[in-house]
PDB file of N, CA and C in Angstrom:
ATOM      1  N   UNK A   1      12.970  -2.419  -2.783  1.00  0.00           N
ATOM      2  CA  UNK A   1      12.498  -3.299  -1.713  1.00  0.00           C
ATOM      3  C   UNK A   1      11.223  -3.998  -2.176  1.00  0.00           C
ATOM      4  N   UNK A   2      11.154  -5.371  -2.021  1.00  0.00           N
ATOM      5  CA  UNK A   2      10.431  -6.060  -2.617  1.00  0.00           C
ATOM      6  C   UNK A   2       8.870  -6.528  -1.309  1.00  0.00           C
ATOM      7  N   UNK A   3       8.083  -6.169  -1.459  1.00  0.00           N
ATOM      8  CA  UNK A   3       7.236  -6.543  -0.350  1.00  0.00           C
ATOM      9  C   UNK A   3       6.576  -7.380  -0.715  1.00  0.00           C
ATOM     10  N   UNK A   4       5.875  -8.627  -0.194  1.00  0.00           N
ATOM     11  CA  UNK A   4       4.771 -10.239  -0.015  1.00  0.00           C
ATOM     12  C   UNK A   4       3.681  -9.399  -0.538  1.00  0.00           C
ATOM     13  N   UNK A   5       3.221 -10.224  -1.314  1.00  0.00           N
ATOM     14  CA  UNK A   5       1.485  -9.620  -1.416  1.00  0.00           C
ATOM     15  C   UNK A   5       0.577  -9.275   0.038  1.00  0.00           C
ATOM     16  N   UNK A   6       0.561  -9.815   0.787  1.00  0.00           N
ATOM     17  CA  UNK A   6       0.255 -10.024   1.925  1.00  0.00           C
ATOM     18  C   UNK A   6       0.547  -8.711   2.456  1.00  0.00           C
ATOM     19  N   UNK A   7       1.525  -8.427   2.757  1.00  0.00           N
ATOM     20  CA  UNK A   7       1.798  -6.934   3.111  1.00  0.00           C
ATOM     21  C   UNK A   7       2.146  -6.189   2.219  1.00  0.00           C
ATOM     22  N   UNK A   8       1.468  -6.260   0.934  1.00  0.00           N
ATOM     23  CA  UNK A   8       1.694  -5.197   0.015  1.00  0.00           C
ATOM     24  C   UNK A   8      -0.158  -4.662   0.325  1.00  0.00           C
ATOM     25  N   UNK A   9      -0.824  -5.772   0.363  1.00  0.00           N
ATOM     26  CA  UNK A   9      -2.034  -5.573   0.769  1.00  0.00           C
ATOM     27  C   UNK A   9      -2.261  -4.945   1.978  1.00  0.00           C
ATOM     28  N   UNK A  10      -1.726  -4.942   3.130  1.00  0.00           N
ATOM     29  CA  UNK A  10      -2.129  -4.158   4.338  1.00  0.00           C
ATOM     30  C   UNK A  10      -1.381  -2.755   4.256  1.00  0.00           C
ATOM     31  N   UNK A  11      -0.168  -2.603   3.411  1.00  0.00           N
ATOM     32  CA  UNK A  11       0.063  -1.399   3.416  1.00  0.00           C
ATOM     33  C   UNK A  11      -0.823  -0.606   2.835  1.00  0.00           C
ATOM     34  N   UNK A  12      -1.461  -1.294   1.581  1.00  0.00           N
ATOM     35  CA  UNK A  12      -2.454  -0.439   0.547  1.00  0.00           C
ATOM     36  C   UNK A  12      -3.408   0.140   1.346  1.00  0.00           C
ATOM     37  N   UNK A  13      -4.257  -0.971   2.327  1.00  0.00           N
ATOM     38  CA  UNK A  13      -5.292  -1.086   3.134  1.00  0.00           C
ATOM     39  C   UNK A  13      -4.911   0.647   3.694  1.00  0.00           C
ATOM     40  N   UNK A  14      -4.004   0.741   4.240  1.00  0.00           N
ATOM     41  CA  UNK A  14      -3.362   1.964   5.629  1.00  0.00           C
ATOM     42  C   UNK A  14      -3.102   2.885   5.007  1.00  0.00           C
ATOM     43  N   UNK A  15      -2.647   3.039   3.310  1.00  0.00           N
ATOM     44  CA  UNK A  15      -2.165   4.153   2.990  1.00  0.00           C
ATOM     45  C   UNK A  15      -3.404   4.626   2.136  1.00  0.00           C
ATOM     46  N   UNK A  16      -4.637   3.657   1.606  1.00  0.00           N
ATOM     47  CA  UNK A  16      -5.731   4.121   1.364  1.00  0.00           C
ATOM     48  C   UNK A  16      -6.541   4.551   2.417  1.00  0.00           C
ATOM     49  N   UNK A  17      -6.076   4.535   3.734  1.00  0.00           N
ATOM     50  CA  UNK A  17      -7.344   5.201   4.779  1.00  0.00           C
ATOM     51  C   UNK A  17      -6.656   6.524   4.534  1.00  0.00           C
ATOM     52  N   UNK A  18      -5.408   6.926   4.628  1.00  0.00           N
ATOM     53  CA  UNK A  18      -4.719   8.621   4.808  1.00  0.00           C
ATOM     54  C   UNK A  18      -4.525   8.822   3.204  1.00  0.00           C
ATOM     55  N   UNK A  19      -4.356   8.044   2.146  1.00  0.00           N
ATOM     56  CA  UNK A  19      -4.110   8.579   0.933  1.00  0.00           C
ATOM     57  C   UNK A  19      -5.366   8.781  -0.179  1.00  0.00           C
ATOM     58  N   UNK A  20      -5.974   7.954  -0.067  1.00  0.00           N
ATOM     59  CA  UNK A  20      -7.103   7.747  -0.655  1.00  0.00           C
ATOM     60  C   UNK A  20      -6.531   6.793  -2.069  1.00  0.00           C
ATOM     61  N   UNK A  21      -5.093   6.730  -2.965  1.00  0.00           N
ATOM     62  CA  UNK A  21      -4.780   5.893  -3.570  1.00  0.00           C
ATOM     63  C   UNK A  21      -3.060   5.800  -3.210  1.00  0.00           C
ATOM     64  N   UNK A  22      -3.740   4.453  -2.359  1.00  0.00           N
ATOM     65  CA  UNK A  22      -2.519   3.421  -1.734  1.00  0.00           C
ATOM     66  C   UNK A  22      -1.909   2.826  -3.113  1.00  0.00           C
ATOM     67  N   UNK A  23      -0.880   2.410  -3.412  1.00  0.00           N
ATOM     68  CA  UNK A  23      -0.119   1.848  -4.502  1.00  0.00           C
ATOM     69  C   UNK A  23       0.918   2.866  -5.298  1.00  0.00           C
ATOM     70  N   UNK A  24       0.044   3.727  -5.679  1.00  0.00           N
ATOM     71  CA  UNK A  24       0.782   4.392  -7.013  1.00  0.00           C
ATOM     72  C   UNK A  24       1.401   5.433  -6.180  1.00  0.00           C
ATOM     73  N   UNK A  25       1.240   5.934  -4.642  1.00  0.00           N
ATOM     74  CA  UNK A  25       2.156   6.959  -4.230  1.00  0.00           C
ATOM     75  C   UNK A  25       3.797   5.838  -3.660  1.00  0.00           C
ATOM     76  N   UNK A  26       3.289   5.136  -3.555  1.00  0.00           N
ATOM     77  CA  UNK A  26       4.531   4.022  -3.265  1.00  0.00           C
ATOM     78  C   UNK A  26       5.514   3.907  -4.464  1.00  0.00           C
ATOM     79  N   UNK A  27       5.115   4.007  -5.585  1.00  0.00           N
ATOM     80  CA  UNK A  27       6.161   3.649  -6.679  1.00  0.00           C
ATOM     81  C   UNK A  27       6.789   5.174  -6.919  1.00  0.00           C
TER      82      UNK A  27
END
């Protein structure tokens, strides 16, 4: 699933408040 920068950015934003590193738990 391919996500917009745009909301690749607000997911990061949300999963760095509970993950502390948004991105790399996504892949």
């Amino acid at each position: 699933m391919y996500l917009g920068r745009r909301e690749r950015e607000a997911m990061e934003q949300k999963g760095s408040a509970r993950d502390g590193r948004a991105g790399e738990t996504d892949r």
